[in-house]
N, C-alpha and C. Protein backbone atom coordinates (compact mmCIF):
# COMPACT_ATOMS: atom_id res chain seq x y z
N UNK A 1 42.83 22.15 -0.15
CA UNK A 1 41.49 22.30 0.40
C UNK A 1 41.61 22.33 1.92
N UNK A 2 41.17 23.00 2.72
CA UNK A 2 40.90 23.37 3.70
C UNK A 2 40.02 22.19 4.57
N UNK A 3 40.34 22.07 6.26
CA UNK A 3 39.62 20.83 6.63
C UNK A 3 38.32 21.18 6.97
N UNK A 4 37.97 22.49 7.33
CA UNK A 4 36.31 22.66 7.32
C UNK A 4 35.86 22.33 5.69
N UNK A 5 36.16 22.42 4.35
CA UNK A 5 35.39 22.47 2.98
C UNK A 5 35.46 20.93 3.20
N UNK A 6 36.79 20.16 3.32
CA UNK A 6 37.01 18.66 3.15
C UNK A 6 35.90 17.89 3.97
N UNK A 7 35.13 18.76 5.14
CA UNK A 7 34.50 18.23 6.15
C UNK A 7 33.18 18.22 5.50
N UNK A 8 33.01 19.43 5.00
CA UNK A 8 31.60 19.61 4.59
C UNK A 8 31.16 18.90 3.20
N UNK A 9 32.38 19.07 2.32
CA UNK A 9 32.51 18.06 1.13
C UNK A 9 32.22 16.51 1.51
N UNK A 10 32.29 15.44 2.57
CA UNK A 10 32.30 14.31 2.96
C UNK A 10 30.98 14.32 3.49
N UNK A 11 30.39 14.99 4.14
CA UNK A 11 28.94 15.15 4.83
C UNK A 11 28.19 14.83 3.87
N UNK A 12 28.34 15.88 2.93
CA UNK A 12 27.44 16.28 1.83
C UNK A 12 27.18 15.26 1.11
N UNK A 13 28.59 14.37 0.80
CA UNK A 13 28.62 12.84 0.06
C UNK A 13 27.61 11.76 0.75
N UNK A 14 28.19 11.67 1.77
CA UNK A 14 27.88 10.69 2.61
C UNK A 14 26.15 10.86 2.53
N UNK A 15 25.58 11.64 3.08
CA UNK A 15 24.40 12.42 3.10
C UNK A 15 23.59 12.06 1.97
N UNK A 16 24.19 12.52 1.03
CA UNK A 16 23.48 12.15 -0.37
C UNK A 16 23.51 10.31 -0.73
N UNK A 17 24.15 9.64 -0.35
CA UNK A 17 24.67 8.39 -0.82
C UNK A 17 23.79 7.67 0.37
N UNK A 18 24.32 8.15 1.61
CA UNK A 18 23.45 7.13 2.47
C UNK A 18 21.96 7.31 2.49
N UNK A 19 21.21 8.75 2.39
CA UNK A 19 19.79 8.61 2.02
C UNK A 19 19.33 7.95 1.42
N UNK A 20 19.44 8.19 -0.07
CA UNK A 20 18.69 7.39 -0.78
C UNK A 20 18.76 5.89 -1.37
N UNK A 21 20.04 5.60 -0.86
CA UNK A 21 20.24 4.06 -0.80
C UNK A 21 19.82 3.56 0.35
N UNK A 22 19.37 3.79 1.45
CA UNK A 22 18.66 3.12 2.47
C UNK A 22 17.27 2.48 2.45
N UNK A 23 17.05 3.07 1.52
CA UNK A 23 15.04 3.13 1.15
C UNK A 23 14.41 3.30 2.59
N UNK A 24 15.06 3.86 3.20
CA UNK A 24 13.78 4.48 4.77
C UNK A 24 13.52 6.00 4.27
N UNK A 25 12.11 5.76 4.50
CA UNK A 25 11.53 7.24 4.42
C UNK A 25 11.43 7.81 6.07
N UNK A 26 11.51 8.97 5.97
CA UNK A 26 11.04 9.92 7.05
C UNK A 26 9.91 9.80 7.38
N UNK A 27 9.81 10.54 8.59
CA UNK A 27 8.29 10.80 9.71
C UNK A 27 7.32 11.20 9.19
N UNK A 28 8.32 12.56 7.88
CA UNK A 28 7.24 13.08 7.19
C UNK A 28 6.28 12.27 6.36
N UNK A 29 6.71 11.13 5.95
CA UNK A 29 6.39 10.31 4.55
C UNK A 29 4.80 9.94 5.06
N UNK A 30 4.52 10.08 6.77
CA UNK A 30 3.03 9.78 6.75
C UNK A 30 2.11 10.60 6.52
N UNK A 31 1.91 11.37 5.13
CA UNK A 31 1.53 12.16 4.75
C UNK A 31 0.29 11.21 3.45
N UNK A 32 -1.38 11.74 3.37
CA UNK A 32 -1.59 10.75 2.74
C UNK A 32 -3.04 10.28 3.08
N UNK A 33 -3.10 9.46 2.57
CA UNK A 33 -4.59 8.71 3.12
C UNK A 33 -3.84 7.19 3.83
N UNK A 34 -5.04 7.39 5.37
CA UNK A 34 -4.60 6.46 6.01
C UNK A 34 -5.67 5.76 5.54
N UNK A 35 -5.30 3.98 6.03
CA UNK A 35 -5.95 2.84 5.59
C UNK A 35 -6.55 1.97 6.47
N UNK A 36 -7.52 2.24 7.39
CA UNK A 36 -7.51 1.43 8.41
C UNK A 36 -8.48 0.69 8.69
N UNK A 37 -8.50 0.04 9.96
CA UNK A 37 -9.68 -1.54 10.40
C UNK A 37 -10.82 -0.80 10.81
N UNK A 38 -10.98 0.80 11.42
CA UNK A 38 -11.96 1.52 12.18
C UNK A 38 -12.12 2.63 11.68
N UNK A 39 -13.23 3.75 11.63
CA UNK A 39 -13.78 4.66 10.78
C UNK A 39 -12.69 5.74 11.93
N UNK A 40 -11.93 6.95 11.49
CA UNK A 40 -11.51 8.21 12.30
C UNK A 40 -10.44 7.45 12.69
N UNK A 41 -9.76 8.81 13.69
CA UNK A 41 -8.18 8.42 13.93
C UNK A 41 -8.32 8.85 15.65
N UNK A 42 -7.50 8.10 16.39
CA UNK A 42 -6.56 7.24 16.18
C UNK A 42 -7.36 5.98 15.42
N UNK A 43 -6.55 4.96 14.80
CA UNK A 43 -6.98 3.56 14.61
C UNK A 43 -5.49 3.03 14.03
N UNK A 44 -6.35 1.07 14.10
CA UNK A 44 -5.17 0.75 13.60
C UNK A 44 -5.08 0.43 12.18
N UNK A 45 -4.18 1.05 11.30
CA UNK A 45 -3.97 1.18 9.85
C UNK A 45 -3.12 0.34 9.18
N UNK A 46 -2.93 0.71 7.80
CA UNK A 46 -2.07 -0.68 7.18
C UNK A 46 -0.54 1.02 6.99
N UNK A 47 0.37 0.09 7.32
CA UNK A 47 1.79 0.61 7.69
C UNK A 47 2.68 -0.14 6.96
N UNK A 48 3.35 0.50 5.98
CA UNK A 48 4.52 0.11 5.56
C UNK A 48 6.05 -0.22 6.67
N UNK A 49 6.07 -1.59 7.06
CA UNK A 49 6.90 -2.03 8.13
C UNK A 49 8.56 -1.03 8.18
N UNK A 50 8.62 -0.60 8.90
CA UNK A 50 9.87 0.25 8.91
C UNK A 50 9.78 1.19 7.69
N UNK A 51 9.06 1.51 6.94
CA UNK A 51 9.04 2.50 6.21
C UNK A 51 10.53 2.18 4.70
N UNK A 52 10.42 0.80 5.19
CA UNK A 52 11.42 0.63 3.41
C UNK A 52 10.68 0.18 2.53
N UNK A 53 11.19 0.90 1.61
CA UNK A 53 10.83 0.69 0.17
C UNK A 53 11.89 -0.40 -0.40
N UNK A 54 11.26 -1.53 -0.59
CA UNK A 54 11.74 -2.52 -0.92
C UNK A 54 10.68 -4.14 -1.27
N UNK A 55 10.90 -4.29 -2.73
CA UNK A 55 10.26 -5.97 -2.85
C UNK A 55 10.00 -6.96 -1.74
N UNK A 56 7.96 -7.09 -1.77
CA UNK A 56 8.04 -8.04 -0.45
C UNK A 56 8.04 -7.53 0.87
N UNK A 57 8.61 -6.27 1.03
CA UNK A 57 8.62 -5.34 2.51
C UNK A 57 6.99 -5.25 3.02
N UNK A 58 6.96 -6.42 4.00
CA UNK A 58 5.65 -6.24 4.84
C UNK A 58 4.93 -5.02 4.99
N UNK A 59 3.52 -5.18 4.90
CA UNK A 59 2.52 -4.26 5.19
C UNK A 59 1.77 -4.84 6.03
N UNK A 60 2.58 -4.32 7.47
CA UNK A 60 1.07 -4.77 8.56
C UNK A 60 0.71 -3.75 9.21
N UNK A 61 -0.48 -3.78 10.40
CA UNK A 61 -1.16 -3.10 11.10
C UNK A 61 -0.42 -2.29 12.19
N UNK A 62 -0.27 -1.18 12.17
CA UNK A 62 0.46 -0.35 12.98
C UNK A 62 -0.72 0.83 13.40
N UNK A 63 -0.82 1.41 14.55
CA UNK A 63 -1.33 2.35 15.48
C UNK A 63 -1.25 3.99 14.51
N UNK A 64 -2.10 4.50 14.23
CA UNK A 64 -1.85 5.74 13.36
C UNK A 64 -1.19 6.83 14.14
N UNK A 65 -1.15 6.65 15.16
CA UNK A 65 -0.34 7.76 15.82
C UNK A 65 1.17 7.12 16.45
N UNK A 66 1.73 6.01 15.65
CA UNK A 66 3.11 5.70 16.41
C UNK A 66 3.33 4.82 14.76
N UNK A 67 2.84 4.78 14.08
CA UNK A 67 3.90 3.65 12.71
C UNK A 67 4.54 4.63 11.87
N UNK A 68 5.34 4.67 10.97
CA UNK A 68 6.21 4.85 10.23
C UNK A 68 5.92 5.43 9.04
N UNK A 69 5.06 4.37 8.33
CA UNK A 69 4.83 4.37 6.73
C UNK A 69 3.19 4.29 6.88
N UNK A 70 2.30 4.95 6.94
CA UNK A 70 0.97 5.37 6.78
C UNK A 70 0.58 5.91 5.94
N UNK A 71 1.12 6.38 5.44
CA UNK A 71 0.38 7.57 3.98
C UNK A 71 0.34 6.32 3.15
N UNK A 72 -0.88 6.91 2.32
CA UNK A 72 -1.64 6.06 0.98
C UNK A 72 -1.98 7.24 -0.12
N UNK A 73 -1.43 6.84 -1.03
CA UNK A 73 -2.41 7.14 -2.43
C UNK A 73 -2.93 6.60 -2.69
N UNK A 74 -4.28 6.65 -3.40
CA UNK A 74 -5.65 5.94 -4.31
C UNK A 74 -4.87 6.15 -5.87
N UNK A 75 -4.42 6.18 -6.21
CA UNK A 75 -4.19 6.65 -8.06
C UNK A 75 -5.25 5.69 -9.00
N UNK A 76 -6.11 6.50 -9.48
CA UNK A 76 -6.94 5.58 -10.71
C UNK A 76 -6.35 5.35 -11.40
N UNK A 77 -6.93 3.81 -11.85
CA UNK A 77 -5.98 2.97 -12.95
C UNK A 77 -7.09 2.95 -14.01
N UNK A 78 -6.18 3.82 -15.69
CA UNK A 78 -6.61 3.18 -16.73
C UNK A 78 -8.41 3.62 -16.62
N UNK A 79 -9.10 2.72 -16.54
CA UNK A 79 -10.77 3.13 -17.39
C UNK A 79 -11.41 3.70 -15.75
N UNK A 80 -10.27 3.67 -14.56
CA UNK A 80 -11.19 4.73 -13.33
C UNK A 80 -12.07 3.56 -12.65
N UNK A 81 -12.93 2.93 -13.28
CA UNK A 81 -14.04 2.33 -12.81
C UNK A 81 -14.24 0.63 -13.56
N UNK A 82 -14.93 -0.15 -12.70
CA UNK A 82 -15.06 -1.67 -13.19
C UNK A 82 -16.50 -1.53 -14.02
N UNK A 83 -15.79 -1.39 -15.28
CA UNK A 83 -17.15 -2.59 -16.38
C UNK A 83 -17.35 -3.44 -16.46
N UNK A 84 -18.19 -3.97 -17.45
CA UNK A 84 -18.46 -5.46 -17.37
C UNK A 84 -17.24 -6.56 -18.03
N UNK A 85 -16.79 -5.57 -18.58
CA UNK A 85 -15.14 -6.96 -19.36
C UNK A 85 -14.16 -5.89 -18.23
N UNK A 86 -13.60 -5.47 -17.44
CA UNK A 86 -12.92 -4.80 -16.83
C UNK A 86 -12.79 -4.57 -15.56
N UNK A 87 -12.16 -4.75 -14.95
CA UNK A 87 -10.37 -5.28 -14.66
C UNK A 87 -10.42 -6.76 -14.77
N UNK A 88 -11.23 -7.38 -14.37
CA UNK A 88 -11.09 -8.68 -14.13
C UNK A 88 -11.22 -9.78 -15.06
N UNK A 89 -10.48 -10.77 -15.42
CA UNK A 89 -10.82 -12.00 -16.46
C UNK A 89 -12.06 -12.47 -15.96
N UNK A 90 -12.51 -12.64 -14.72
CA UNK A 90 -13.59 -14.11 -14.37
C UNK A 90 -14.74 -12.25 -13.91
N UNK A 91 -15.21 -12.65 -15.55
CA UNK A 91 -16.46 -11.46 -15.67
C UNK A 91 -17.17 -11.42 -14.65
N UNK A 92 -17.86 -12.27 -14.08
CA UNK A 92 -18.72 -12.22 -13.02
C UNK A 92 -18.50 -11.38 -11.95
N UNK A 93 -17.05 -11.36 -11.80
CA UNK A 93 -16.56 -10.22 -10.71
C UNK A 93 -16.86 -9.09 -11.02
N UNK A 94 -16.36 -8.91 -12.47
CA UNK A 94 -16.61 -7.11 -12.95
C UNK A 94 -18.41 -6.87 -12.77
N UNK A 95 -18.80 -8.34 -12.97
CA UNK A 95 -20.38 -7.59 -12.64
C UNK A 95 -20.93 -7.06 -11.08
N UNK A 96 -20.18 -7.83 -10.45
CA UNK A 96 -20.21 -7.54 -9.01
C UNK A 96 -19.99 -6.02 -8.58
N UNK A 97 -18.44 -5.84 -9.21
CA UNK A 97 -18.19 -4.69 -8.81
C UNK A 97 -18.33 -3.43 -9.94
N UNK A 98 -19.12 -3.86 -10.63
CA UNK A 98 -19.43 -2.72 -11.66
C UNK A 98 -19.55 -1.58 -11.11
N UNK A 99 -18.84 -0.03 -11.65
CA UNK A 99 -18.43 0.99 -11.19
C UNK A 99 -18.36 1.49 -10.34
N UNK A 100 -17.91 0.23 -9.43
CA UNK A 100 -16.39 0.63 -8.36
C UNK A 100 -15.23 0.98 -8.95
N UNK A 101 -14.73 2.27 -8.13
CA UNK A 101 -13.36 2.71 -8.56
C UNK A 101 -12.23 1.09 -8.41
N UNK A 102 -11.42 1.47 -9.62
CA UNK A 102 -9.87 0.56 -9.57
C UNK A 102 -8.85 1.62 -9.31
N UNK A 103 -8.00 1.15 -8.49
CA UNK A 103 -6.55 2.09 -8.22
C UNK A 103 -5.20 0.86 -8.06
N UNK A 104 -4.18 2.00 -8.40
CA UNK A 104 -3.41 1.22 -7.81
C UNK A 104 -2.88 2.23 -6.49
N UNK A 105 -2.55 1.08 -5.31
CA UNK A 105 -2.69 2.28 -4.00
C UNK A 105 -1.13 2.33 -3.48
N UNK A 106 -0.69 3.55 -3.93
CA UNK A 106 0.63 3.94 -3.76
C UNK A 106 0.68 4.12 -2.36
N UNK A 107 2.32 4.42 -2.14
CA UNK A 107 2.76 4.41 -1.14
C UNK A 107 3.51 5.38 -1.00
N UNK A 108 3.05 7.09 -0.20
CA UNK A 108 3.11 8.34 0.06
C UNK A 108 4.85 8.31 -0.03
N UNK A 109 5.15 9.52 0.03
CA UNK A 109 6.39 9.54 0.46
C UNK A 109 7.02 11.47 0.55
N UNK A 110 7.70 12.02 0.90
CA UNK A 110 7.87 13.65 1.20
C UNK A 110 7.70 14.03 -0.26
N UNK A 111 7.89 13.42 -1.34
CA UNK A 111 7.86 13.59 -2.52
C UNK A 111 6.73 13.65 -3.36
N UNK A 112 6.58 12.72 -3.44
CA UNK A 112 6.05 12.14 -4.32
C UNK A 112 4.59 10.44 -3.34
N UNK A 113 5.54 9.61 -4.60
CA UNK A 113 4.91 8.31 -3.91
C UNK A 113 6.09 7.17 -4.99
N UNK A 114 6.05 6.00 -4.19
CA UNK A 114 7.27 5.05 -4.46
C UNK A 114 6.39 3.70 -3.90
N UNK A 115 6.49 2.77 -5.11
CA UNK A 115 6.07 2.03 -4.86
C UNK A 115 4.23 1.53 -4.56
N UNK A 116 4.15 0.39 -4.85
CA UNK A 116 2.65 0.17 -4.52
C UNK A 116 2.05 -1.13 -3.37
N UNK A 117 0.83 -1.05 -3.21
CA UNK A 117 0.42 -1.91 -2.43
C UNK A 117 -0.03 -3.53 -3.23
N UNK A 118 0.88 -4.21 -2.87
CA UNK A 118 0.46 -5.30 -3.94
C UNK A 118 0.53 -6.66 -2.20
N UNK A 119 1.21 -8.29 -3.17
CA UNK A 119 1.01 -9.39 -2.35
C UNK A 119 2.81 -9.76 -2.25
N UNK A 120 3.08 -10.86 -1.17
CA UNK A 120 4.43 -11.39 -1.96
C UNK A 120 4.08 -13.08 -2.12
N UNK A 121 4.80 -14.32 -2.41
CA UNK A 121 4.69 -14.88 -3.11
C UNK A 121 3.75 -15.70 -1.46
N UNK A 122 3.55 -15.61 -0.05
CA UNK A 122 2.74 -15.89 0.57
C UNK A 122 1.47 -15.48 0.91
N UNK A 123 1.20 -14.61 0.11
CA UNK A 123 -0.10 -13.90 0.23
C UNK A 123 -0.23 -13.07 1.45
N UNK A 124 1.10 -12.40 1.59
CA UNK A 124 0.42 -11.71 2.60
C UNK A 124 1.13 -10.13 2.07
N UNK A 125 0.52 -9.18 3.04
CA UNK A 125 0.09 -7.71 2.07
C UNK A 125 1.72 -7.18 2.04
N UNK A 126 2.47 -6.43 1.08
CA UNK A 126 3.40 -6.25 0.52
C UNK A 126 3.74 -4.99 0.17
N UNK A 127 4.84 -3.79 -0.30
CA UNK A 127 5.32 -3.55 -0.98
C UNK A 127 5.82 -3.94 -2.64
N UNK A 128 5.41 -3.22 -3.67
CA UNK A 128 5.55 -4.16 -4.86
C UNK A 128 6.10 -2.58 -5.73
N UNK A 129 7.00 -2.87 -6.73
CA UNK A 129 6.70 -1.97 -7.72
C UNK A 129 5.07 -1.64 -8.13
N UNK A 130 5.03 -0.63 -8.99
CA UNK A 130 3.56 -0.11 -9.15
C UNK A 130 3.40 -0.95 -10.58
N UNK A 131 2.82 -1.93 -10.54
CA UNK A 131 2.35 -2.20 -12.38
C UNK A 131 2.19 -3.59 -12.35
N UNK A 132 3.79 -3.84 -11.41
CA UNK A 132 3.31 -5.92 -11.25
C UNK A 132 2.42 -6.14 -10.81
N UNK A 133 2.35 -7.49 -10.78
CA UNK A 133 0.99 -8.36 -10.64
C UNK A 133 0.98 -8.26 -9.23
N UNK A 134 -0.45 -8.17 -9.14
CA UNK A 134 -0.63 -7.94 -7.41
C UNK A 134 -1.47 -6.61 -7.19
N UNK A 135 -1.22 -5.46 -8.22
CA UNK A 135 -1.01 -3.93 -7.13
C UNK A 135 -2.13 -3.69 -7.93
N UNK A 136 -3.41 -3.93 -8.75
CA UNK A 136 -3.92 -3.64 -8.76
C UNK A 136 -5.61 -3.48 -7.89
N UNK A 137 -6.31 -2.73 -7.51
CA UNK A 137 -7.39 -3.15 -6.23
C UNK A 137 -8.44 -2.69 -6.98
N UNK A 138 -9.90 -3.00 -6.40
CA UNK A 138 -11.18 -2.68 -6.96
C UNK A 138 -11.90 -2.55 -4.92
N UNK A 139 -11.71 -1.01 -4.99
CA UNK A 139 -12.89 -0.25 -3.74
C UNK A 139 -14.07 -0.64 -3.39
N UNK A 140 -14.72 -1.85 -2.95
CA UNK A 140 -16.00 -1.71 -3.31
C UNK A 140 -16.51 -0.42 -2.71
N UNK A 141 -18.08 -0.41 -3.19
CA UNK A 141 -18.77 0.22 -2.25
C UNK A 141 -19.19 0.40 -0.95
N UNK A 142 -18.72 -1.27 -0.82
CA UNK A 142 -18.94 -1.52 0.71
C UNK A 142 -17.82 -1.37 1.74
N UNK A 143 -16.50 -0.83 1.05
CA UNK A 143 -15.34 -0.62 2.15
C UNK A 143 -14.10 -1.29 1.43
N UNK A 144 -14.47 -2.79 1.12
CA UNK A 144 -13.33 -3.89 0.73
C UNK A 144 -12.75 -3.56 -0.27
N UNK A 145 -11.54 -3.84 0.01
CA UNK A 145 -10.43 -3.56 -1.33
C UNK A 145 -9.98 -4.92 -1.61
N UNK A 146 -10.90 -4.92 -2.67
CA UNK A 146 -10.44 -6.32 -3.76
C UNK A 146 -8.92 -6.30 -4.49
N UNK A 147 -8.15 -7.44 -4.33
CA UNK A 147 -7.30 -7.79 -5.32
C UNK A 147 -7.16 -8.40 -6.74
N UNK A 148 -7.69 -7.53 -8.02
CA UNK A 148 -7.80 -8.05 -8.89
C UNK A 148 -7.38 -9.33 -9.75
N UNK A 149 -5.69 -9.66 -9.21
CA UNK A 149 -5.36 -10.61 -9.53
C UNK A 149 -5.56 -11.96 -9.12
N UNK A 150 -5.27 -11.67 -8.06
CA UNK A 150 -5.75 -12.76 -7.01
C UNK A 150 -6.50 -13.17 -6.89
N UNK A 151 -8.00 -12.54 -7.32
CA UNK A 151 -9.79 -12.70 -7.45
C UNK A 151 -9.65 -13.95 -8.59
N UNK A 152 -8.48 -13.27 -9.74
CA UNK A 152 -9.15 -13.87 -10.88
C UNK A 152 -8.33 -15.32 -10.77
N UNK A 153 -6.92 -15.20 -9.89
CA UNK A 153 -6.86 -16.81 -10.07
C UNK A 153 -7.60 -17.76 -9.37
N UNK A 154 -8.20 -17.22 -7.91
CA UNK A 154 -9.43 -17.99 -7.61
C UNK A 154 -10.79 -17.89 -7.71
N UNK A 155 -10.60 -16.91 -8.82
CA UNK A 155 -12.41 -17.02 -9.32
C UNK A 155 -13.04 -16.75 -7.99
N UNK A 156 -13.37 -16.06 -6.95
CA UNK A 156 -13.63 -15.51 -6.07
C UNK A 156 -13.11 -14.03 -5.80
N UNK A 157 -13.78 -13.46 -4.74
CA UNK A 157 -13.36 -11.92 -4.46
C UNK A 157 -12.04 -12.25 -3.32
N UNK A 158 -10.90 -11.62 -3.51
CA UNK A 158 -9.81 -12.05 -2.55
C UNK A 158 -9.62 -10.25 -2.43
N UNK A 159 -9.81 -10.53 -0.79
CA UNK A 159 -9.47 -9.07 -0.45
C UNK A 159 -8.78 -8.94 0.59
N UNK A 160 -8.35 -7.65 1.40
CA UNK A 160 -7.73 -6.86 2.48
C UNK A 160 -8.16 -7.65 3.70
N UNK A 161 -7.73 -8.62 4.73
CA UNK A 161 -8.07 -8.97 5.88
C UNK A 161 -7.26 -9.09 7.15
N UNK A 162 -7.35 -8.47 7.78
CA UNK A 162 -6.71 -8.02 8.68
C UNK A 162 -7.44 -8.92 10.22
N UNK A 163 -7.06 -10.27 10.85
CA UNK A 163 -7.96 -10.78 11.60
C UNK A 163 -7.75 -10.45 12.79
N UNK A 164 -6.35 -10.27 13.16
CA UNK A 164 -6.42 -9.54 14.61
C UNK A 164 -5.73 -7.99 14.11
N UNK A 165 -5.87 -7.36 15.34
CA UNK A 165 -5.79 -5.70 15.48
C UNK A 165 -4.85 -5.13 15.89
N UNK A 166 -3.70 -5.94 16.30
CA UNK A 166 -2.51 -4.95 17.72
C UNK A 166 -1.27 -4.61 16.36
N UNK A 167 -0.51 -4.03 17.18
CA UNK A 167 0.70 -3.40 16.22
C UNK A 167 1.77 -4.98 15.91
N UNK A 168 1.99 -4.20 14.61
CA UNK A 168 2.54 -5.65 14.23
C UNK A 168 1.95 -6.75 13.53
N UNK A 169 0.65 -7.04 13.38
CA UNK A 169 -0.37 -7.83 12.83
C UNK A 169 0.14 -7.87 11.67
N UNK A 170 0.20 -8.96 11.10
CA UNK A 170 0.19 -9.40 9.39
C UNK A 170 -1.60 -8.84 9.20
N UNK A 171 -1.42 -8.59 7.75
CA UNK A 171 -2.39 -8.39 6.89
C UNK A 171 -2.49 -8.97 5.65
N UNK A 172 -3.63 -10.16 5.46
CA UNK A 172 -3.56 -11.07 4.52
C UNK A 172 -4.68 -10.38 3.38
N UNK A 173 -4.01 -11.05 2.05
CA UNK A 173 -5.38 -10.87 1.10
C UNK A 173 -6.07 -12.55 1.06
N UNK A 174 -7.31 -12.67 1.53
CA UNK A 174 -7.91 -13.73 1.45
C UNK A 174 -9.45 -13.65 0.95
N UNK A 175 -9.49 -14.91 1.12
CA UNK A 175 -11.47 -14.56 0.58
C UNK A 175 -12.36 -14.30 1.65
N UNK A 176 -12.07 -14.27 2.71
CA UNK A 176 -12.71 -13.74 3.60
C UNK A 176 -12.02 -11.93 4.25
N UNK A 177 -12.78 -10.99 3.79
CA UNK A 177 -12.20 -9.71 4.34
C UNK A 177 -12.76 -9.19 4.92
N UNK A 178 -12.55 -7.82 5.50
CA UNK A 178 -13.72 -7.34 5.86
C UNK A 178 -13.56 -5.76 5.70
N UNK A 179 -13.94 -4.49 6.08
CA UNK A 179 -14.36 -3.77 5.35
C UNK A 179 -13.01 -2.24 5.62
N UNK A 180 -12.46 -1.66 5.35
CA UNK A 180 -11.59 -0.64 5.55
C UNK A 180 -11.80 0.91 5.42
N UNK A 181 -11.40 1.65 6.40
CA UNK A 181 -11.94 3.24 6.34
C UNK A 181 -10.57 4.25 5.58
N UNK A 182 -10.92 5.07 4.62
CA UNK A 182 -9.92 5.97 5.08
C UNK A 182 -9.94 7.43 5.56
N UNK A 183 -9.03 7.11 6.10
CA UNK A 183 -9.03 8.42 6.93
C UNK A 183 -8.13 9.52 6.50
């Protein structure tokens, strides 16, 4: 074999092996619905921290015109909308949010989408596989993205709260939230 094929043969490896074992997505990956504290763009949005895909990988507030990981999917989950026995165990919620959309809110990528928006074991906003506990949300009408699970272990609405604004900000799910645009 020749040292230009041997060259291009090792690229090609390397290339293939180091991509997709890194879990960093590209520039492109902010492709998507952005998620943010203010109605229109610029604002500051919820950003997948360095853009890895990985268990637990922070989701905080990054600038829509300088973060990484911005793109969002909405994907409806299952019955689309909250009935009165549905999503939630502590019914009272489902009456609250009766037909508000449920999603689980993926996380864009040049492809496709990888991964979802869920909690990690501190309650604060996350990277999660799509299905575990955590990644499911209820839209209200009024902006807030409820955490279904989390609602139902404290029998309260536990949502998206974001208390300060600059790049870098943690983003908690708590019972106090307040309301999110997308853009």
């Amino acid at each position: 074999m020749n040292i230009k094929r041997l060259t291009l043969a090792t690229a090609l490896i390397i290339g293939a092996i180091g991509g997709p074992l890194t879990g960093v997505a590209q520039a492109n990956d902010n492709r998507g619905t952005y998620i943010c504290v203010t109605p229109g763009l610029p604002a500051q949005c919820a950003d997948l921290k360095d853009d890895v895909f990985a268990p637990n990988q922070q989701i905080w507030l990054y600038g829509s015109s300088q973060g990484n990981g911005l793109g969002w999917n909405l994907a409806s989950r299952e019955g689309g909308t909250v009935t009165d026995t549905w999503p939630f165990t502590v019914h009272s919620l489902d009456g609250r949010y009766e037909s508000d959309p449920v999603y689980l809110i993926e996380k864009t990528t040049a492809t496709g989408h990888d991964g979802c928006m869920g909690y990690d074991q501190y309650v604060d906003l996350s990277w999660q596989y799509c299905g575990d506990i955590g990644t499911v949300w209820v839209q209200s009408q009024y902006g807030y993205f409820i955490n279904v699970d989390l609602s139902d272990v404290e029998g309260a609405p536990y949502g998206l709260y974001a208390p300060y604004t600059q790049n870098g900000d943690n983003i908690y799910i708590f019972n106090t939230d307040n309301p999110w645009y997308l853009n």
